[in-house]
C-alpha atoms as a PDB file:
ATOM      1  CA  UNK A   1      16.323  15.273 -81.416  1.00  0.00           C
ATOM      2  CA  UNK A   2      14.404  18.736 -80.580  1.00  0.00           C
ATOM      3  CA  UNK A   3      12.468  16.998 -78.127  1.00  0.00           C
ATOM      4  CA  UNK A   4      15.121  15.118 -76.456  1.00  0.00           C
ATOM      5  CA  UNK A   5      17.112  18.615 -76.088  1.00  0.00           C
ATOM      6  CA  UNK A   6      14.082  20.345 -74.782  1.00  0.00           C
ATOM      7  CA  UNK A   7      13.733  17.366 -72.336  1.00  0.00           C
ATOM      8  CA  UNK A   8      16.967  17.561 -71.130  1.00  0.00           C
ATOM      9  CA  UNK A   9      16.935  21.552 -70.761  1.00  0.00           C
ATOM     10  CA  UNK A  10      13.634  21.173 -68.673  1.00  0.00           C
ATOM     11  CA  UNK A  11      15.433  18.847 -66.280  1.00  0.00           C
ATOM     12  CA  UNK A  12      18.584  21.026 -66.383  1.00  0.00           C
ATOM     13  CA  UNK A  13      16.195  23.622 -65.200  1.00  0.00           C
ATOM     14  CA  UNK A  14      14.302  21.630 -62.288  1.00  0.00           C
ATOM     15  CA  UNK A  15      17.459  20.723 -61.337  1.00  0.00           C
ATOM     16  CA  UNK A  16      18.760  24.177 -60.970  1.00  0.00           C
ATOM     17  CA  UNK A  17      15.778  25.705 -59.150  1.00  0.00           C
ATOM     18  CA  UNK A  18      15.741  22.636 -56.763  1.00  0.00           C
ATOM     19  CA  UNK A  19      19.259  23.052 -55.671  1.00  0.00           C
ATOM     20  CA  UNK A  20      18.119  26.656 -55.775  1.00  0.00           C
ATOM     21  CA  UNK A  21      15.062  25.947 -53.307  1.00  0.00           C
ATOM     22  CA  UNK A  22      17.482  23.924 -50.886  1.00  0.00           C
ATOM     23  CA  UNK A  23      20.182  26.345 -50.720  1.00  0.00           C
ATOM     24  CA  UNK A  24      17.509  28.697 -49.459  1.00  0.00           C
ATOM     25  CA  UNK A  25      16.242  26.705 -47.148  1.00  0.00           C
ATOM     26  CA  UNK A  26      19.723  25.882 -45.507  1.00  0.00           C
ATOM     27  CA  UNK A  27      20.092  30.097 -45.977  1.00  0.00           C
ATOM     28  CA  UNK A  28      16.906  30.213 -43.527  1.00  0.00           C
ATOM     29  CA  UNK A  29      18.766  27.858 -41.230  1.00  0.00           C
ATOM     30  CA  UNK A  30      22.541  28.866 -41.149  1.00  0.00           C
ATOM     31  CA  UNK A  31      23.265  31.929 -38.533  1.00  0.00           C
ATOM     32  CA  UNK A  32      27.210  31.822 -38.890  1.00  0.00           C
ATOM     33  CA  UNK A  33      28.043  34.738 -41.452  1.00  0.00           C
ATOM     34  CA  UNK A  34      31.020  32.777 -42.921  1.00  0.00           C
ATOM     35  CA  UNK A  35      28.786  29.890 -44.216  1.00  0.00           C
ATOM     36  CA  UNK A  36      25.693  32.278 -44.961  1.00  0.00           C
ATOM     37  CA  UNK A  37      28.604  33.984 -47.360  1.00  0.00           C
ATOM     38  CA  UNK A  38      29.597  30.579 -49.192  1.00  0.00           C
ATOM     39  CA  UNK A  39      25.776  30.169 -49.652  1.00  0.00           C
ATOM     40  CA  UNK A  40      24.388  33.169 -50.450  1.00  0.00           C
ATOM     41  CA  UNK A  41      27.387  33.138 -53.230  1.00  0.00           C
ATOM     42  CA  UNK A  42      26.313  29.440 -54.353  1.00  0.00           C
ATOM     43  CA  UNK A  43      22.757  31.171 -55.056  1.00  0.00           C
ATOM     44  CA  UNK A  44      24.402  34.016 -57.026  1.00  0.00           C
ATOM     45  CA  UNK A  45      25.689  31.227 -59.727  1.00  0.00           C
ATOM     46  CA  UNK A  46      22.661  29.314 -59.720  1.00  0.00           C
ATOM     47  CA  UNK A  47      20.341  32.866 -60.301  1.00  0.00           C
ATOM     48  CA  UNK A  48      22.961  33.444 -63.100  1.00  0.00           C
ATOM     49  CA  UNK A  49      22.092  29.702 -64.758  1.00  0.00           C
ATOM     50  CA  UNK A  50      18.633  30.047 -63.863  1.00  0.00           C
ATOM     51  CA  UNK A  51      17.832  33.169 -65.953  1.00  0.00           C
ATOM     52  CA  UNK A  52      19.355  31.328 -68.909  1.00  0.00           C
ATOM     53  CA  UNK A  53      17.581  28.250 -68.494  1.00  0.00           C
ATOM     54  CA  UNK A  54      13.546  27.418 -69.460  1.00  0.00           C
ATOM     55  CA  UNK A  55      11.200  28.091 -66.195  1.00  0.00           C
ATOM     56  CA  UNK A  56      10.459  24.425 -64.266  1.00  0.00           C
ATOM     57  CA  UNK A  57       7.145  23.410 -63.989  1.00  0.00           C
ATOM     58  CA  UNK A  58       4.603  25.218 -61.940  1.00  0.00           C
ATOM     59  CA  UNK A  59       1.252  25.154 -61.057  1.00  0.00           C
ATOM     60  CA  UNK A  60      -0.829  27.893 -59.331  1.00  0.00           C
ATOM     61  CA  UNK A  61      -4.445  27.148 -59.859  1.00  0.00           C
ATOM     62  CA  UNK A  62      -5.789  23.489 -59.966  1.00  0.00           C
ATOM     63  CA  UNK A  63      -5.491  21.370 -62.868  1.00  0.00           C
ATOM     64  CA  UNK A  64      -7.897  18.671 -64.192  1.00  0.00           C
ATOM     65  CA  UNK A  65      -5.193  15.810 -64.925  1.00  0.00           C
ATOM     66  CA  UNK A  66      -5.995  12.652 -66.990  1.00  0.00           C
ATOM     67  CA  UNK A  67      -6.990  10.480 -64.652  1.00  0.00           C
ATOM     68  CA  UNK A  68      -5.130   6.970 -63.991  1.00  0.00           C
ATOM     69  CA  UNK A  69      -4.864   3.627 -62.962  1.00  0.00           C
ATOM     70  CA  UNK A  70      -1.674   4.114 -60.624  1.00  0.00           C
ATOM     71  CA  UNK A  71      -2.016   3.493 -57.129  1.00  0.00           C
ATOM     72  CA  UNK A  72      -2.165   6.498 -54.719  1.00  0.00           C
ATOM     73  CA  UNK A  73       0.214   7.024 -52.312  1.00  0.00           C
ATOM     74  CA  UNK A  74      -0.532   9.620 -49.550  1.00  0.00           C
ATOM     75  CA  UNK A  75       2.664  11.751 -48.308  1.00  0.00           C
ATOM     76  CA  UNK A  76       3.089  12.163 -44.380  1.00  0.00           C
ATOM     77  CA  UNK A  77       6.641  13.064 -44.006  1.00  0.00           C
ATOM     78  CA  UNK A  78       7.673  16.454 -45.437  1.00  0.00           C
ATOM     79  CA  UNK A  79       9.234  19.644 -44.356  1.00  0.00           C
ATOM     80  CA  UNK A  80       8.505  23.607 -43.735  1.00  0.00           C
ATOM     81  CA  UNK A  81       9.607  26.733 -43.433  1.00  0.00           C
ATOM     82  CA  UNK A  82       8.450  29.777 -43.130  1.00  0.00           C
ATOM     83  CA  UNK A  83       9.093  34.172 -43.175  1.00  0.00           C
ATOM     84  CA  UNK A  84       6.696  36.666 -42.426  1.00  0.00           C
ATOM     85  CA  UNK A  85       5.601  36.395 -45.692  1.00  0.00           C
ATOM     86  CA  UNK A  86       5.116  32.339 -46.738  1.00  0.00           C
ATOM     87  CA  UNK A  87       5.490  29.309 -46.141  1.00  0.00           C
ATOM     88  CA  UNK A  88       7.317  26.859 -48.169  1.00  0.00           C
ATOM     89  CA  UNK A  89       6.564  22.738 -47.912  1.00  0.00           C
ATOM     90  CA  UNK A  90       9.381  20.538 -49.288  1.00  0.00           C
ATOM     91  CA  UNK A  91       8.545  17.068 -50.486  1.00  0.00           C
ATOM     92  CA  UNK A  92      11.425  15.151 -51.288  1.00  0.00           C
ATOM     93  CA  UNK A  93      12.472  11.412 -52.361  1.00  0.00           C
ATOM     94  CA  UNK A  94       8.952  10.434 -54.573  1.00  0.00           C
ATOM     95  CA  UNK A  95      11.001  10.710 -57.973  1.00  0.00           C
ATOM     96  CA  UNK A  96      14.583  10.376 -59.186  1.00  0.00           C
ATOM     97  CA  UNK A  97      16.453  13.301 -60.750  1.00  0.00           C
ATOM     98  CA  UNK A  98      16.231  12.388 -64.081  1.00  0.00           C
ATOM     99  CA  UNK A  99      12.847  11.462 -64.352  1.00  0.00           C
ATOM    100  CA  UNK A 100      10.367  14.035 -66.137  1.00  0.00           C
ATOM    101  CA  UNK A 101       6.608  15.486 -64.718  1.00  0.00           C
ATOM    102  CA  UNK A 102       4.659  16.598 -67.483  1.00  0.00           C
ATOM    103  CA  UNK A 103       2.461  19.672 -66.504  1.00  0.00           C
ATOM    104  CA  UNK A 104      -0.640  17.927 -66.986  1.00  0.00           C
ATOM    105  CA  UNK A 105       0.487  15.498 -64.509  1.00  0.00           C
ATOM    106  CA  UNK A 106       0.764  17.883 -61.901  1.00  0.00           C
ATOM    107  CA  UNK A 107      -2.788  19.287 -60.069  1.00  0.00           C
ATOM    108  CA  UNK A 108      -2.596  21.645 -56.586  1.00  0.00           C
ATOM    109  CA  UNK A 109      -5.756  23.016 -55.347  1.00  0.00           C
ATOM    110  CA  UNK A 110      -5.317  25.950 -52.693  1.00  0.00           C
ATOM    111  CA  UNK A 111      -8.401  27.412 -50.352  1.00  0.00           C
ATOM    112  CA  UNK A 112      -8.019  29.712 -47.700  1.00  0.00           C
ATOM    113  CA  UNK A 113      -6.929  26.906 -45.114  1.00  0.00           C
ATOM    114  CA  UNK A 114      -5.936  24.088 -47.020  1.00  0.00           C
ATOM    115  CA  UNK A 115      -4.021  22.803 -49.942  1.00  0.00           C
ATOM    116  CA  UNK A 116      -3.446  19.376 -51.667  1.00  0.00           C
ATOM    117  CA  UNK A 117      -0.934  18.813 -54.520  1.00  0.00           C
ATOM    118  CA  UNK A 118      -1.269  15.446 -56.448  1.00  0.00           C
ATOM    119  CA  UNK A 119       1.922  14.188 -59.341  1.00  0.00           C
ATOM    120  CA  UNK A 120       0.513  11.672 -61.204  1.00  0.00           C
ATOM    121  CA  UNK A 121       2.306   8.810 -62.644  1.00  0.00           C
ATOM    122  CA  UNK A 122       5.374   9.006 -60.908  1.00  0.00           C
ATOM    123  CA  UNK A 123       7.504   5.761 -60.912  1.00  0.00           C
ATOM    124  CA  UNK A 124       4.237   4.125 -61.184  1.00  0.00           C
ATOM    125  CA  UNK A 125       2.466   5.578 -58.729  1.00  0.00           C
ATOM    126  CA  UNK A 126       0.592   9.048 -57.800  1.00  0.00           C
ATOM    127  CA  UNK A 127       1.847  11.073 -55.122  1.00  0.00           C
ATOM    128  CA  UNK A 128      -1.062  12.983 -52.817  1.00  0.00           C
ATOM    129  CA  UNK A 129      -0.111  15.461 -50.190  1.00  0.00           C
ATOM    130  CA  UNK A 130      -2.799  17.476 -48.535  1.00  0.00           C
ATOM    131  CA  UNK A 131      -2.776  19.513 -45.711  1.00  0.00           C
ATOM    132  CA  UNK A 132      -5.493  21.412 -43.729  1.00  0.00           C
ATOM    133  CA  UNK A 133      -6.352  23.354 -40.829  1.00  0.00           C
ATOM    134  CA  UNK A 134      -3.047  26.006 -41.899  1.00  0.00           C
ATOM    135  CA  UNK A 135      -2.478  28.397 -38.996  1.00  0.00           C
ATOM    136  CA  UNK A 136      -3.411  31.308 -41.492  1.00  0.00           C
ATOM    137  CA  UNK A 137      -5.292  32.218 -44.204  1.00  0.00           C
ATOM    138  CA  UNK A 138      -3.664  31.697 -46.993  1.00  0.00           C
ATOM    139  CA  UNK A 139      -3.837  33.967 -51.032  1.00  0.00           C
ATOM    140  CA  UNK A 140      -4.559  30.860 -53.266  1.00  0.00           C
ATOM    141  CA  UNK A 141      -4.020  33.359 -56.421  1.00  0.00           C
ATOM    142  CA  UNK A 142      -0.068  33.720 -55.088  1.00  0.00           C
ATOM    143  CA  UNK A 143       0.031  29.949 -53.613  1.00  0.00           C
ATOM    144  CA  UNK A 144       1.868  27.734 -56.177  1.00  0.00           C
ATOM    145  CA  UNK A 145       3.980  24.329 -56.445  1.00  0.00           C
ATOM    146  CA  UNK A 146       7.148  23.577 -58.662  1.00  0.00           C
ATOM    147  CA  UNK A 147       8.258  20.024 -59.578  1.00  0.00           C
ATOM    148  CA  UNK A 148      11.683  19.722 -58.217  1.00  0.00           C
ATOM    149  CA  UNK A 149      14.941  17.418 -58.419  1.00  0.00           C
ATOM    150  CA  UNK A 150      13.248  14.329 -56.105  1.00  0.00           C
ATOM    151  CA  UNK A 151       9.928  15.925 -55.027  1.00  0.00           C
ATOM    152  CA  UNK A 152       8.444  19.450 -55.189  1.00  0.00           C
ATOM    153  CA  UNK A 153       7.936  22.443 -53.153  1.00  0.00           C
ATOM    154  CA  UNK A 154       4.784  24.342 -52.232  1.00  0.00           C
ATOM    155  CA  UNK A 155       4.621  28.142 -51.663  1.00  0.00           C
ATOM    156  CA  UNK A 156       1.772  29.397 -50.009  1.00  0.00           C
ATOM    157  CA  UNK A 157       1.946  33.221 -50.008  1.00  0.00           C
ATOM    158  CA  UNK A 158       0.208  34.087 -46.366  1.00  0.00           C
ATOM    159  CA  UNK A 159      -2.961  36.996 -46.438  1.00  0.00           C
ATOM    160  CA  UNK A 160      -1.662  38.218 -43.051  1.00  0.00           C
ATOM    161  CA  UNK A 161       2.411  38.979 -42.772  1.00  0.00           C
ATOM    162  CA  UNK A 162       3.055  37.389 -39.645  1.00  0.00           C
ATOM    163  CA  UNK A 163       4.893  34.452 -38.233  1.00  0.00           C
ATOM    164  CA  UNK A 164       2.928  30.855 -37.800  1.00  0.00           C
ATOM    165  CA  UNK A 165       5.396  29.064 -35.593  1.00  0.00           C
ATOM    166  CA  UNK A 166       3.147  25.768 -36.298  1.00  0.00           C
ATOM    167  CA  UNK A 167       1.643  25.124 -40.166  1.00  0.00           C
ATOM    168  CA  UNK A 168      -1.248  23.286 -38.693  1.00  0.00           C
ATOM    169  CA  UNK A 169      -3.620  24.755 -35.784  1.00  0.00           C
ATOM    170  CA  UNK A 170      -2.869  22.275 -32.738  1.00  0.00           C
ATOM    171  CA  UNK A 171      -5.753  20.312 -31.367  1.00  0.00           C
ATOM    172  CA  UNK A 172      -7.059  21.095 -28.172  1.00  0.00           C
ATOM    173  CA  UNK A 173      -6.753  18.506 -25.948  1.00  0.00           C
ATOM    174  CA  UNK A 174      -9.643  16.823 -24.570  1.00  0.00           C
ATOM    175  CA  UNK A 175     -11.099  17.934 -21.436  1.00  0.00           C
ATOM    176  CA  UNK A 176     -11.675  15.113 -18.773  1.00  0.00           C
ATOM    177  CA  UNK A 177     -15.338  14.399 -17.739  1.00  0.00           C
ATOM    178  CA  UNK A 178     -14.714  12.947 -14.674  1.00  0.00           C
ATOM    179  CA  UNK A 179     -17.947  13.069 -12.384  1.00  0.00           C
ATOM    180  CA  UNK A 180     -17.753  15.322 -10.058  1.00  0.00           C
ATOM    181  CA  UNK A 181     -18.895  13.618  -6.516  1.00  0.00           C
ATOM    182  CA  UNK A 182     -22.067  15.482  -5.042  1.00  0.00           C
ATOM    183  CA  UNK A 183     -21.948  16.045  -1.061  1.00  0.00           C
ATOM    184  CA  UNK A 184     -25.159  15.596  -0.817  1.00  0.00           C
ATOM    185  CA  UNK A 185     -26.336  12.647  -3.099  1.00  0.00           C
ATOM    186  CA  UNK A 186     -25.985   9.227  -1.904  1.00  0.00           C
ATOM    187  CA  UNK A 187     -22.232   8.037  -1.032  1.00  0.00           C
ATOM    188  CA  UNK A 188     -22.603   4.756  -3.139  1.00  0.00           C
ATOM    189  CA  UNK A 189     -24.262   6.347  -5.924  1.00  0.00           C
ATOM    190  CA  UNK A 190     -21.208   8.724  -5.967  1.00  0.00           C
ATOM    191  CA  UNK A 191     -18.512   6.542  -6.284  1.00  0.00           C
ATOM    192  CA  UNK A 192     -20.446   3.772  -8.571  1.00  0.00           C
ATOM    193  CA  UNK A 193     -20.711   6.827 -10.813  1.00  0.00           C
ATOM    194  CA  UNK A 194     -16.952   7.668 -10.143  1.00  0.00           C
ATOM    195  CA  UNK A 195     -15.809   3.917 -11.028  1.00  0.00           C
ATOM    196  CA  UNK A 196     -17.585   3.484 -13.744  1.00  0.00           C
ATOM    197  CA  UNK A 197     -16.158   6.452 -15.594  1.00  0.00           C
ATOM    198  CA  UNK A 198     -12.987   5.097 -14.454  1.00  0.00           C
ATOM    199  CA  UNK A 199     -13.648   2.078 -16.242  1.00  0.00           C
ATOM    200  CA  UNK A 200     -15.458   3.466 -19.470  1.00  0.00           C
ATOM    201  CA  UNK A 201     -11.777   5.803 -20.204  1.00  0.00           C
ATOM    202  CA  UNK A 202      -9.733   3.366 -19.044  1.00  0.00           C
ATOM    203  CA  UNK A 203      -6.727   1.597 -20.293  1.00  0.00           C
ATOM    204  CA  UNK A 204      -7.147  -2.150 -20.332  1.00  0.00           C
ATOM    205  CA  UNK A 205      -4.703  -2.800 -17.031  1.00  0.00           C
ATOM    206  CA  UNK A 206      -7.241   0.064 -15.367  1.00  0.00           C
ATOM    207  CA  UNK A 207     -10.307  -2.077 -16.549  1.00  0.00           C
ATOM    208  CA  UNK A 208      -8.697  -5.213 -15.055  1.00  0.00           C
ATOM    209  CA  UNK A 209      -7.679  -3.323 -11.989  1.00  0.00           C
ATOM    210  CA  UNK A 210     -11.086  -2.049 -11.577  1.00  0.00           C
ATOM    211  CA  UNK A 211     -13.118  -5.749 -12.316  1.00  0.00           C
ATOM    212  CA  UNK A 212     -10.773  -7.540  -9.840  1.00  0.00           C
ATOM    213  CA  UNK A 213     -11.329  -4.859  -7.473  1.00  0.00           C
ATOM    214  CA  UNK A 214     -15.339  -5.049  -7.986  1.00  0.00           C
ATOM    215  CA  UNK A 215     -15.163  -8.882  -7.677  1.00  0.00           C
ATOM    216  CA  UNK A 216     -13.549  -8.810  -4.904  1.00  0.00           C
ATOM    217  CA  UNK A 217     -15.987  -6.444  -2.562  1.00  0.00           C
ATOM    218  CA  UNK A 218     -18.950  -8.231  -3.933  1.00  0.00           C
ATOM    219  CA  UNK A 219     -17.435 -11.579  -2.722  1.00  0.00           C
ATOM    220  CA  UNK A 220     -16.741  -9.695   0.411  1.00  0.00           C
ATOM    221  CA  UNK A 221     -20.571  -8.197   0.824  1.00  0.00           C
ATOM    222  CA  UNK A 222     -21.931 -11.769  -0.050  1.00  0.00           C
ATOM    223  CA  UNK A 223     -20.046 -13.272   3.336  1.00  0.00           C
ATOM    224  CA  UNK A 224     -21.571  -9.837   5.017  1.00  0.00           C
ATOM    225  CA  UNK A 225     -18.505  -7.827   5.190  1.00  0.00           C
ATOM    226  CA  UNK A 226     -18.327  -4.459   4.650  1.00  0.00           C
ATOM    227  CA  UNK A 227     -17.050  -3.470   0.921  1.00  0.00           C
ATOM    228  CA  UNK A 228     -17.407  -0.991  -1.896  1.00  0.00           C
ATOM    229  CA  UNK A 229     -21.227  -0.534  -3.579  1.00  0.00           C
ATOM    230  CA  UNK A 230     -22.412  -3.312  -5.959  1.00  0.00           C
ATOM    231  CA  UNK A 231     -21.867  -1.936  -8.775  1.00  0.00           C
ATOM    232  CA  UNK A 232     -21.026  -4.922 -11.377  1.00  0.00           C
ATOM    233  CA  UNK A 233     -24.571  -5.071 -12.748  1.00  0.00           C
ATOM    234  CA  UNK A 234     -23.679  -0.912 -14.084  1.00  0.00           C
ATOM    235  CA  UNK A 235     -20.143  -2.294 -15.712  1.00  0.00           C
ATOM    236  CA  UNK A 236     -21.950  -5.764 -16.961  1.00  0.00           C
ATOM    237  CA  UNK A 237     -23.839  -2.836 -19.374  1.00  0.00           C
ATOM    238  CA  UNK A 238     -20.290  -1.536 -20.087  1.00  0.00           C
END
């Protein structure tokens, strides 16, 4: 009987300090001071329950869980917010409100630009999010993650107090290596070059484009007309 009381008091609390987490987030969102009133006054009840209730579970250093058998399933879709000061990722939907993580089941690892949370045996399954390349430098030490009402929500406490705008650094897109066509080098040479780097990066309707068009002036310097180079021995190596 203890431990079903202490059971449901732990939920109680992850329930609290997940409704607590949202209303916060929606806080962050709302600009209209009528509805940033009812919230803000939502979050003074649930501070007042909170303080009376047993803390949720959180992790802030990594964990060695027991391992098991449970598939892995890796998260893609989650949320994020941010202040000058942190960053918050909500996961939400892996686990139904009344279902219990045990500490040892949870295990988050934070470096300076990356972090992966894992919650083991979850409605059969193990739930893996990991995230790297953050646009900052993160304090491990202050990062943590609490278990929440249907998911949980990482807080990574930023070394610099500045705004992100992304949480990932953006990829720099690919530079094109198109040939550049040399005034002075032989014309054919030139645009064999030219069409074969057309082909090589090519979408498949390009590549047919390009063939067709290749067929077609070989045909044509074969009867002695004039065409494009002979080039379909360089794509044959393609």
């Amino acid at each position: 009987n203890e431990y079903k009381s202490y059971l449901r008091m732990t939920m109680a609390a992850q329930n609290i300090h997940a409704d607590m987490d949202e209303l916060k987030h929606l806080l962050s969102l709302s600009k209209r001071p009528a509805v940033r009133a009812i919230l803000e006054a939502e979050l003074s009840k649930l501070a007042v329950a909170a303080a009376a209730a047993p803390a949720p579970t959180e992790v802030t250093a990594k964990k060695t869980a027991p391992k098991s058998r449970a598939p892995t399933k890796k998260i893609t879709n989650y949320a994020w917010d941010e202040t000058s000061k942190s960053v918050k990722v909500y996961v939400t939907g892996i686990k139904d409100a009344n279902v219990i993580v045990e500490k040892e089941n949870v295990e988050a690892t934070f470096e300076k630009r990356s972090f992966s949370v894992m919650l083991r045996d979850v409605k059969g399954s193990n739930f893996s999010l990991s995230i790297v390349n953050l646009n900052g430098n993160i304090v491990p030490d202050d990062s943590n993650v609490r278990v929440t009402k249907t998911g949980f929500t990482v807080t990574l406490k930023k070394e610099v107090d500045k705004m992100w705008n992304d949480i990932k650094v953006k990829k720099e897109e690919k530079k094109d290596d198109m040939p550049k066509l040399d005034n002075d080098a032989d014309p054919s040479q030139g645009l064999m070059n030219l069409m074969k780097h057309m082909y090589e990066s090519g979408d498949d309707e390009m590549k047919r484009t390009i063939a067709k068009s290749m067929y077609e002036a070989q045909q044509k310097q074969k009867s002695g007309e004039t065409g494009m180079p002979d080039i379909g021995d360089s794509l044959g190596d393609i």
